[in-house]
Protein backbone atom coordinates (compact mmCIF):
# COMPACT_ATOMS: atom_id res chain seq x y z
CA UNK A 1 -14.21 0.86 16.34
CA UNK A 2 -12.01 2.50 13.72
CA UNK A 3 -13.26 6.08 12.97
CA UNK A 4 -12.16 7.52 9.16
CA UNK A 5 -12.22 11.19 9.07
CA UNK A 6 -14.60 12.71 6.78
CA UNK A 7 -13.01 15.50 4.25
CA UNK A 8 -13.13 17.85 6.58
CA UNK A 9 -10.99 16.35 8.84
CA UNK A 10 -7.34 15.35 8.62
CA UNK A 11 -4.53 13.63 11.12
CA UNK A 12 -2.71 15.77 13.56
CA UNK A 13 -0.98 13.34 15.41
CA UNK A 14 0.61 9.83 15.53
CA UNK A 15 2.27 8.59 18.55
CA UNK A 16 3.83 5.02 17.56
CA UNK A 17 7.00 2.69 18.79
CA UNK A 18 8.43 0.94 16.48
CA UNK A 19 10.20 -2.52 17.44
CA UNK A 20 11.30 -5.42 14.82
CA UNK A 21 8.29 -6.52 13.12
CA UNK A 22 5.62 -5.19 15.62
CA UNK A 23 4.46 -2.05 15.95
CA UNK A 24 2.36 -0.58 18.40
CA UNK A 25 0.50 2.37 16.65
CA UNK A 26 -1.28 5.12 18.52
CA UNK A 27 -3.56 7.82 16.07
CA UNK A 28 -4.92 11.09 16.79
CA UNK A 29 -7.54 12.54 14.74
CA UNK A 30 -8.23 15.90 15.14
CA UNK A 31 -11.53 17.21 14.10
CA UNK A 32 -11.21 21.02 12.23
CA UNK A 33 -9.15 23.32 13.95
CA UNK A 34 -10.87 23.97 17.09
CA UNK A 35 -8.89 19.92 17.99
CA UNK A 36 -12.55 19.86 20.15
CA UNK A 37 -13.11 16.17 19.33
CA UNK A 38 -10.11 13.24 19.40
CA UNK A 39 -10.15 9.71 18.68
CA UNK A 40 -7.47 6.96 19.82
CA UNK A 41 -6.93 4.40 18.08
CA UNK A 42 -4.44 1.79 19.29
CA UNK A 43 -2.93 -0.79 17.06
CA UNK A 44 -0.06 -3.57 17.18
CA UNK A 45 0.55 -4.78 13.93
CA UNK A 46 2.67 -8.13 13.23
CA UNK A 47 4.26 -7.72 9.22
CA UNK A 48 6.74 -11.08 9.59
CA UNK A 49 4.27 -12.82 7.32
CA UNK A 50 4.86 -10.19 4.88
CA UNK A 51 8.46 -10.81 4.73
CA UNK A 52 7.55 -14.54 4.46
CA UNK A 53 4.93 -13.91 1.67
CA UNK A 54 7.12 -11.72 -0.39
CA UNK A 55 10.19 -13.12 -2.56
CA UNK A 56 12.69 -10.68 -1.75
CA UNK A 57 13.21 -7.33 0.92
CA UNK A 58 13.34 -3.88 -0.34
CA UNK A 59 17.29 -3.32 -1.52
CA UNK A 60 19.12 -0.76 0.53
CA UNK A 61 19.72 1.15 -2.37
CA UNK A 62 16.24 1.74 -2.85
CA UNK A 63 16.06 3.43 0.43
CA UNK A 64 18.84 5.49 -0.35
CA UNK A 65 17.13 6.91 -3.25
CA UNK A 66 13.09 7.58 -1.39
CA UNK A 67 15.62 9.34 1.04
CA UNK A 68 17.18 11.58 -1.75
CA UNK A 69 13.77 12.06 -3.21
CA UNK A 70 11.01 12.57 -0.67
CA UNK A 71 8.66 14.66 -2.92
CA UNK A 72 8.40 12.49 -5.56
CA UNK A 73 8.25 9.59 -3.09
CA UNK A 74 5.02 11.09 -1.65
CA UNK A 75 3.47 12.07 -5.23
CA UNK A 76 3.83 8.25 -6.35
CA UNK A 77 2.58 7.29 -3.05
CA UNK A 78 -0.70 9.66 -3.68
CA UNK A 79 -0.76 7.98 -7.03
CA UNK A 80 -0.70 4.45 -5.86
CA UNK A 81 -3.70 4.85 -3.10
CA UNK A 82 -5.73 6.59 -5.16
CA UNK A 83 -4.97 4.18 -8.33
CA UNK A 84 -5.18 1.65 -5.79
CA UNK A 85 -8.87 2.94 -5.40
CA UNK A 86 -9.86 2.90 -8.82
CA UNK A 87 -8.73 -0.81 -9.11
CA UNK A 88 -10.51 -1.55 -6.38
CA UNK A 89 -14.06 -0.36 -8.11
CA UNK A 90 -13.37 -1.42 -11.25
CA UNK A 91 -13.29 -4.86 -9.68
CA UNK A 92 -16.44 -4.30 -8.03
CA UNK A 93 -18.37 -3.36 -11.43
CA UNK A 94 -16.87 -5.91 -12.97
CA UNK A 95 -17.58 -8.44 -10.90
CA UNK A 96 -21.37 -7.88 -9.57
CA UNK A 97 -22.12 -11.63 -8.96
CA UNK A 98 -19.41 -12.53 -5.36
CA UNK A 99 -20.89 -10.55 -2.76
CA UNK A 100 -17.77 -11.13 -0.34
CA UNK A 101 -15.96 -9.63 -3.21
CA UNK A 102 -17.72 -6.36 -3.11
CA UNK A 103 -18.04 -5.95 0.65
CA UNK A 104 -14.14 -6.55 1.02
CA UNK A 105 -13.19 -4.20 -1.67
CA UNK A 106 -15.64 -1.31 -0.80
CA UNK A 107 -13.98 -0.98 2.73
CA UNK A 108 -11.11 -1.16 0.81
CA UNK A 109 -11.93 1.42 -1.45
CA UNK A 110 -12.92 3.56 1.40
CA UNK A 111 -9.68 3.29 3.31
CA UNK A 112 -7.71 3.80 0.12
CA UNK A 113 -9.17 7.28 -0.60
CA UNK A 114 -8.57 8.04 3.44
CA UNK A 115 -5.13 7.78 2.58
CA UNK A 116 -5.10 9.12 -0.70
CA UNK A 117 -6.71 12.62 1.33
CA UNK A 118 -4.42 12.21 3.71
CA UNK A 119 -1.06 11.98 1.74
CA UNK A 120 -2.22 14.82 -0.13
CA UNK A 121 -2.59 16.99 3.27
CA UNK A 122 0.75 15.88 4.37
CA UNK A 123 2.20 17.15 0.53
CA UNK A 124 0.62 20.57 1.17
CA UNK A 125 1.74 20.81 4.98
CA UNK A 126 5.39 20.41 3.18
CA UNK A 127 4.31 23.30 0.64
CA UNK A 128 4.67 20.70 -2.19
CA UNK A 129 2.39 21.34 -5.28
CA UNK A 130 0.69 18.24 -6.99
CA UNK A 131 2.72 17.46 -10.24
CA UNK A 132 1.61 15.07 -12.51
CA UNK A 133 3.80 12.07 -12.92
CA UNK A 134 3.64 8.79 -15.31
CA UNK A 135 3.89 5.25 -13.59
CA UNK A 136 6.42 3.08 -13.63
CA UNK A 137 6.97 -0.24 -14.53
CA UNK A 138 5.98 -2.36 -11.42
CA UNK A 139 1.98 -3.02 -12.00
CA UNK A 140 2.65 -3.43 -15.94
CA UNK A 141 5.40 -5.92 -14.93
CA UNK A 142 2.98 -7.60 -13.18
CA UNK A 143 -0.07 -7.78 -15.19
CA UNK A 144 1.61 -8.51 -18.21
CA UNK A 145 1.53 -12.34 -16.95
CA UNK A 146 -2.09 -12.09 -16.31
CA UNK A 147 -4.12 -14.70 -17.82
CA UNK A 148 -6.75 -13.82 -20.30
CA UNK A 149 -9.96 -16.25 -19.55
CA UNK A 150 -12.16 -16.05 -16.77
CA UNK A 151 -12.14 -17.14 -13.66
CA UNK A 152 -8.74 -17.15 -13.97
CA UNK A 153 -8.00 -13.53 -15.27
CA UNK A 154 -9.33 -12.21 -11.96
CA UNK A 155 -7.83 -14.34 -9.89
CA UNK A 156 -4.10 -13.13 -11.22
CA UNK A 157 -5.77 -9.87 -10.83
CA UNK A 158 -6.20 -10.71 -7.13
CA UNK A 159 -3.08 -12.17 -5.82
CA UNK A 160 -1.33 -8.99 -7.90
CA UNK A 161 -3.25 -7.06 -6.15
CA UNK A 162 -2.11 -9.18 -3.01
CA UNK A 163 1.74 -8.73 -3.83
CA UNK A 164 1.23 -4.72 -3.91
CA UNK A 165 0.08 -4.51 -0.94
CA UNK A 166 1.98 -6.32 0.51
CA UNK A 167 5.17 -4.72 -1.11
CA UNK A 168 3.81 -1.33 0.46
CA UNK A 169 3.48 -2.74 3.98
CA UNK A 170 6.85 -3.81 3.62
CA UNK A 171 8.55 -0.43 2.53
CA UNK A 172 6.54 1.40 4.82
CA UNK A 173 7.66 -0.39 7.52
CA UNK A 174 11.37 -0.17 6.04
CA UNK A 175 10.87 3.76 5.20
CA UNK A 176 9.54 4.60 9.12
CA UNK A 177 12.57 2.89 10.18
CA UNK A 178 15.48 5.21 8.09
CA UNK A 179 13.44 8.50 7.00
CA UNK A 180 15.11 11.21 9.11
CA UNK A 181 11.25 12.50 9.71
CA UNK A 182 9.26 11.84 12.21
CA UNK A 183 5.75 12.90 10.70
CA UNK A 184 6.51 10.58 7.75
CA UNK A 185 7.85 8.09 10.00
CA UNK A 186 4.93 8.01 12.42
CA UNK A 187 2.20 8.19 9.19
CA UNK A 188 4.27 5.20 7.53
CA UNK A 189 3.64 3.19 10.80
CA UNK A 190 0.67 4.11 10.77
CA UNK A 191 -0.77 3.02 7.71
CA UNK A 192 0.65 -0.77 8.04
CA UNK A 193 -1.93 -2.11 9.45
CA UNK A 194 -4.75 -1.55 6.85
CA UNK A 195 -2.63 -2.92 4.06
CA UNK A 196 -1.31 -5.92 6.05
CA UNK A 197 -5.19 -6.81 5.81
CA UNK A 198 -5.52 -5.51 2.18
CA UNK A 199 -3.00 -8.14 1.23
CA UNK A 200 -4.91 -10.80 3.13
CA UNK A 201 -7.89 -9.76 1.73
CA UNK A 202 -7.22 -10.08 -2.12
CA UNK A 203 -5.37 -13.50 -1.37
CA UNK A 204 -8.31 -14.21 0.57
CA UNK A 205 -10.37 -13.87 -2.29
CA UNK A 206 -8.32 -15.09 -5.00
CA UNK A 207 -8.91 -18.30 -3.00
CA UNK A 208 -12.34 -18.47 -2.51
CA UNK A 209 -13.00 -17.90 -6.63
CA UNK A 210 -10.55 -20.99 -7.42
CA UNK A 211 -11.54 -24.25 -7.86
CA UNK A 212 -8.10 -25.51 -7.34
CA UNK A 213 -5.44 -24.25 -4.89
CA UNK A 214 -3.69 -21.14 -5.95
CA UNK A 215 0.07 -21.83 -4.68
CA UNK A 216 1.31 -22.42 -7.85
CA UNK A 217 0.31 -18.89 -9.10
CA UNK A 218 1.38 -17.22 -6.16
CA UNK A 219 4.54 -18.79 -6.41
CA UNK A 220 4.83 -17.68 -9.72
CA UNK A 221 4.51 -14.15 -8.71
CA UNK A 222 6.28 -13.96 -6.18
CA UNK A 223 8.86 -14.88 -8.61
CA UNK A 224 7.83 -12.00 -11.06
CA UNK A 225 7.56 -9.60 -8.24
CA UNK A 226 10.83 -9.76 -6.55
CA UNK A 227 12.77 -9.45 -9.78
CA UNK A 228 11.09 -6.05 -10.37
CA UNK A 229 11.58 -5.34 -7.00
CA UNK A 230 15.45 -6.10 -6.78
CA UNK A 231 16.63 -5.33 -10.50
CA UNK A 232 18.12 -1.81 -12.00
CA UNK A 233 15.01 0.24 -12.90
CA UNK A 234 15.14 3.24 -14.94
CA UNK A 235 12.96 4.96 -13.10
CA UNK A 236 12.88 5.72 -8.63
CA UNK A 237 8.94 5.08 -8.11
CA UNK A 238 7.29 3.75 -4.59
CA UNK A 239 7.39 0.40 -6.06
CA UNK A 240 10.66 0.58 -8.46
CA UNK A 241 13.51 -1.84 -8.18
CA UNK A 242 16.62 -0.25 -7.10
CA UNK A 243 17.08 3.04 -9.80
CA UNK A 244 19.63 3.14 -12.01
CA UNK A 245 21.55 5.91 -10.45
CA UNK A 246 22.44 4.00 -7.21
């Protein structure tokens, strides 16, 4: 059973191997500072059906640039769970009448903020101030092809929401494997698992709300979201294409 620390709590240590496409994840949670209570969790996540899902792998470039840039890396990454988050509920209220719909996305919601809290512990453990910091051009990009009439405006909304998390499973998995850091590393392993499901999930969904299969639209941004994803960007963000400076 997967325990989420409440906001007292916060992860002391990750033990992990890292091989290919699987990982085998092991998570310590330590409760306050007395470390009196632990829970082990023990993980192996498959991501090859990410790299099949998504239209294109993270450039090298872009690597090169999170590894010149690891504080704002970590601010957009706070960004994007907690934005993530809001998404999430905003779905919820918007939708009231699918009842898989809101089950899904509460956990969701739930495991979003975890890792909004926890990013933001890691960012002070570095000594590294929140800053605010506008977003880039990735989700616009994206939602810009959004249809406008119902059902089919939230079913875009779904398989987007499908293609960014699945872009962040597959740069986490990229970034544990490069970052000279192994508390980053470890934490970046750590965290594929819940958005390999989180992808599943919202494609999951976009599915169920169709009346007709959704390939074509998924296709179609897949498309969308490996040009943003592999172009010149003018701007380095979690999800940028490769910046303009490398």
């Amino acid at each position: 059973m997967l325990i989420y620390p409440t906001k007292s709590q916060y992860l002391n240590k990750f033990y992990l191997s890292y091989s290919a496409n699987v990982i085998d994840t092991t998570m310590t949670i330590s409760t306050d500072a007395s470390l009196s209570q632990q829970a082990i969790i023990t993980s192996t996540t498959d991501i090859s059906h990410i790299h099949k899902f998504l239209g294109a792998r993270t450039p090298k470039d872009w690597l090169t640039a999170a590894l010149d840039n690891i504080p704002l890396l970590l601010q957009d990454h706070a960004n994007c769970e907690k934005k993530a988050a809001g998404t999430a509920m905003n779905l919820i209220f918007r939708y009231e009448f699918h009842q898989d719909l809101q089950l899904k996305l509460a956990q969701l919601i739930r495991e979003e903020m975890l890792h909004y809290e926890q990013v933001i512990g890691i960012m002070n453990e570095r000594g590294q101030a929140w800053s605010h910091l506008p977003a880039g051009r990735y989700a616009k990009g994206l939602l810009k092809h959004k249809r406008t009439y119902e059902p089919a405006a939230m079913i875009d909304v779904l398989i987007i929401g499908a293609f960014i998390e699945a872009r962040s499973c597959e740069r986490f998995a990229a970034l544990a494997d490069v970052i000279d850091d192994s508390r980053l590393a470890k934490y970046y392993r750590y965290l594929l698992k819940s958005e390999s499901r989180h992808y599943e999930d919202y494609l999951a969904l976009a599915a169920s709300l169709s009346d007709t299969p959704i390939d074509e639209r998924v296709a179609f941004f897949r498309q969308a979201e490996a040009e943003l994803i592999t172009t010149v960007d003018e701007e380095f963000r979690f999800h940028s294409g490769v910046p303009v400076a490398y």
